[in-house]
Protein backbone atom coordinates (compact mmCIF):
# COMPACT_ATOMS: atom_id res chain seq x y z
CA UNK A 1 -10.19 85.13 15.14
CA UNK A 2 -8.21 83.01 12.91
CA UNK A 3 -5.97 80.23 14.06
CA UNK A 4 -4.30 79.82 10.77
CA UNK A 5 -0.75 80.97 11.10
CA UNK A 6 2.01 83.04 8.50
CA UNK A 7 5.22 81.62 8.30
CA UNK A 8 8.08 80.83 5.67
CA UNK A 9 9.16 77.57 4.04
CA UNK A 10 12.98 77.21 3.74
CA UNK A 11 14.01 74.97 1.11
CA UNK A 12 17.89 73.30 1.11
CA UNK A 13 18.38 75.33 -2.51
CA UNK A 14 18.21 78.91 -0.57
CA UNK A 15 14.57 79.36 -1.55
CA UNK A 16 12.05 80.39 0.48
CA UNK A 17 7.87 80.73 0.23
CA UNK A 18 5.46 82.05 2.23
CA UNK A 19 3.27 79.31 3.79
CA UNK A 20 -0.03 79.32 5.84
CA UNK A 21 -0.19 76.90 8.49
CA UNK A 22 -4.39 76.60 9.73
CA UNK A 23 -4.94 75.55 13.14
CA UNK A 24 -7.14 72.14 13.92
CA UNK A 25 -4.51 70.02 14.28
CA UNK A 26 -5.86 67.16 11.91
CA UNK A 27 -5.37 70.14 9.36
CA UNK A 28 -2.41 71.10 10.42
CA UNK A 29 -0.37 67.72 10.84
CA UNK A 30 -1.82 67.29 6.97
CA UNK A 31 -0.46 70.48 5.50
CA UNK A 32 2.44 69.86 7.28
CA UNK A 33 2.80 66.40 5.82
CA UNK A 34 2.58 68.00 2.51
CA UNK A 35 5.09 70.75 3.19
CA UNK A 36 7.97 68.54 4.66
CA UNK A 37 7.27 65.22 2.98
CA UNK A 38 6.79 63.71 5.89
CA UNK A 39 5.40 63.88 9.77
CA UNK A 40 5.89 67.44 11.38
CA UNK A 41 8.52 67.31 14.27
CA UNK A 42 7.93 71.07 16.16
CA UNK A 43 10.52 72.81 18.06
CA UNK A 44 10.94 76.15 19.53
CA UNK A 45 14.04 78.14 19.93
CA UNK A 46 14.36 81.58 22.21
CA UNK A 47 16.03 84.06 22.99
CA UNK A 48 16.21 88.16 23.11
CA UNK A 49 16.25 88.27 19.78
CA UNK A 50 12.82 86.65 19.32
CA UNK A 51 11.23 82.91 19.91
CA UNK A 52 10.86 80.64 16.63
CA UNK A 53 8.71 77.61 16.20
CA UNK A 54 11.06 75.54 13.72
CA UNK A 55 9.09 72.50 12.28
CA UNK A 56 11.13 69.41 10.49
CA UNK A 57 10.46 66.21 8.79
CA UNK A 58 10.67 63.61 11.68
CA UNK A 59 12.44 60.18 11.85
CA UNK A 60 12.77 58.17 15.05
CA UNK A 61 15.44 60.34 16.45
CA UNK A 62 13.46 63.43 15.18
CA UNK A 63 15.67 64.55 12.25
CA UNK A 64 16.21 62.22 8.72
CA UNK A 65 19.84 61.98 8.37
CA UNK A 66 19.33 60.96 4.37
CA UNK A 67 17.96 64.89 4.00
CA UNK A 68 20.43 67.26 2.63
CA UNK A 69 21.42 69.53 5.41
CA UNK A 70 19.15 73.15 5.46
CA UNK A 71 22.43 75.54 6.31
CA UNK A 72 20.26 78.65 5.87
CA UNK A 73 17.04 77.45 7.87
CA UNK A 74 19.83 76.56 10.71
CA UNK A 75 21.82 79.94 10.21
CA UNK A 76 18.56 81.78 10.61
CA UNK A 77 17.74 80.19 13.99
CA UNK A 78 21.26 80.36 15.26
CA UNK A 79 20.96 84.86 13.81
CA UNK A 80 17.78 84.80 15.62
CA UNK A 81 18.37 83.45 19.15
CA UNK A 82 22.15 83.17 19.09
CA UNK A 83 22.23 79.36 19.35
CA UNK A 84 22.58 76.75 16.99
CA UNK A 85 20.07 74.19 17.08
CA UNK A 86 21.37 70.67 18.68
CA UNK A 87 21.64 69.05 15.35
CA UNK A 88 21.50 70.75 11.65
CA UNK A 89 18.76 71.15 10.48
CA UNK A 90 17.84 69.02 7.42
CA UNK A 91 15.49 69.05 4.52
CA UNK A 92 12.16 71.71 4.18
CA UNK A 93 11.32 73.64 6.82
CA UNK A 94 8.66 75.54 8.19
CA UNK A 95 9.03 78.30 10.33
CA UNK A 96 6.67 79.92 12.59
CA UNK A 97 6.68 83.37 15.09
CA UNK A 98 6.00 81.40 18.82
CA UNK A 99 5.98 83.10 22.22
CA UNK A 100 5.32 82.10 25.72
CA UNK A 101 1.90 83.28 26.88
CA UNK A 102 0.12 82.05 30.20
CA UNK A 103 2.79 79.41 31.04
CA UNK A 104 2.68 77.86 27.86
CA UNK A 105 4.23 78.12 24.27
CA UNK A 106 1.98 79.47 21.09
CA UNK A 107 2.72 79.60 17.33
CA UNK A 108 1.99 82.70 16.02
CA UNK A 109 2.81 84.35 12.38
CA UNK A 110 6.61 85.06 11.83
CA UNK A 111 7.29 88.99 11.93
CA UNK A 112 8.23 91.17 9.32
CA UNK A 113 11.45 91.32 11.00
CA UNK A 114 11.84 87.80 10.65
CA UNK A 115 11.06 87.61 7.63
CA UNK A 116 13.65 90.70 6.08
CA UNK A 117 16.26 89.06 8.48
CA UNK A 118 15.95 85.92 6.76
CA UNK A 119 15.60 86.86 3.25
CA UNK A 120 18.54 89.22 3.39
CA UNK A 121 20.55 85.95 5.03
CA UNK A 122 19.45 83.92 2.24
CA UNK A 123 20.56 86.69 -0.29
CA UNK A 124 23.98 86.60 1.60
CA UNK A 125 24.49 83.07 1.23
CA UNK A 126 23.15 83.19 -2.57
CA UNK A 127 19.80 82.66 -2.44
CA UNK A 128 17.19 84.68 -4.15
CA UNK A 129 15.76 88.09 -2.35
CA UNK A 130 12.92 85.96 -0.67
CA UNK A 131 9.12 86.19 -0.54
């Protein structure tokens, strides 16, 4: 079984990749590093709508206020779970599927519903069609 997780890069500019996320965390934290241009600050957002694992560029206070603001990465998770995150989100981000299994919280690959959701949102706010 692979521990390498399927998520989606959301850039400031609208655009979005596919990215694959491996699991030993030395690997991990590294391809992270690479993604956001800096350490990986995790956080995980839930609701009836589905659970995210969001994953930012860190600073002390866990955001880097000289990053542009992400407005689609933070309109997805507020479509998603129906609240905004405390803070915008700025700069690349990563997003993961996550649940809650056995008392504690897993990544897991983002669904294709997640993913049509966001791509259509990104198309809506004049992005290209995603993927």
């Amino acid at each position: 079984m692979s521990t390498t997780r399927a998520g989606v890069r959301i850039d400031t500019d609208l655009t979005t990749s596919n990215t694959h996320v491996p699991g030993p965390w030395a690997l991990r934290k590294a391809v992270l590093h690479d993604e956001l241009g800096g350490d990986p600050h995790f956080s995980r957002f839930a609701a009836a709508g589905g659970a995210l694992c969001v994953i930012c560029r860190t600073s002390a206070d866990g955001a880097d206020p000289t990053l542009p603001v992400n407005e689609l990465a933070t309109a997805f998770v507020r479509r998603v779970t129906g609240q905004a995150p405390p803070r915008s989100l700025r700069g690349p981000i990563v997003i993961l599927g996550a649940g809650h299994i056995g008392g504690l919280w897993r990544t897991g690959d983002l669904t294709d519903f997640h993913r049509a959701l966001l791509y259509s949102l990104a198309r809506e706010q004049g992005g290209p069609s995603g993927g």
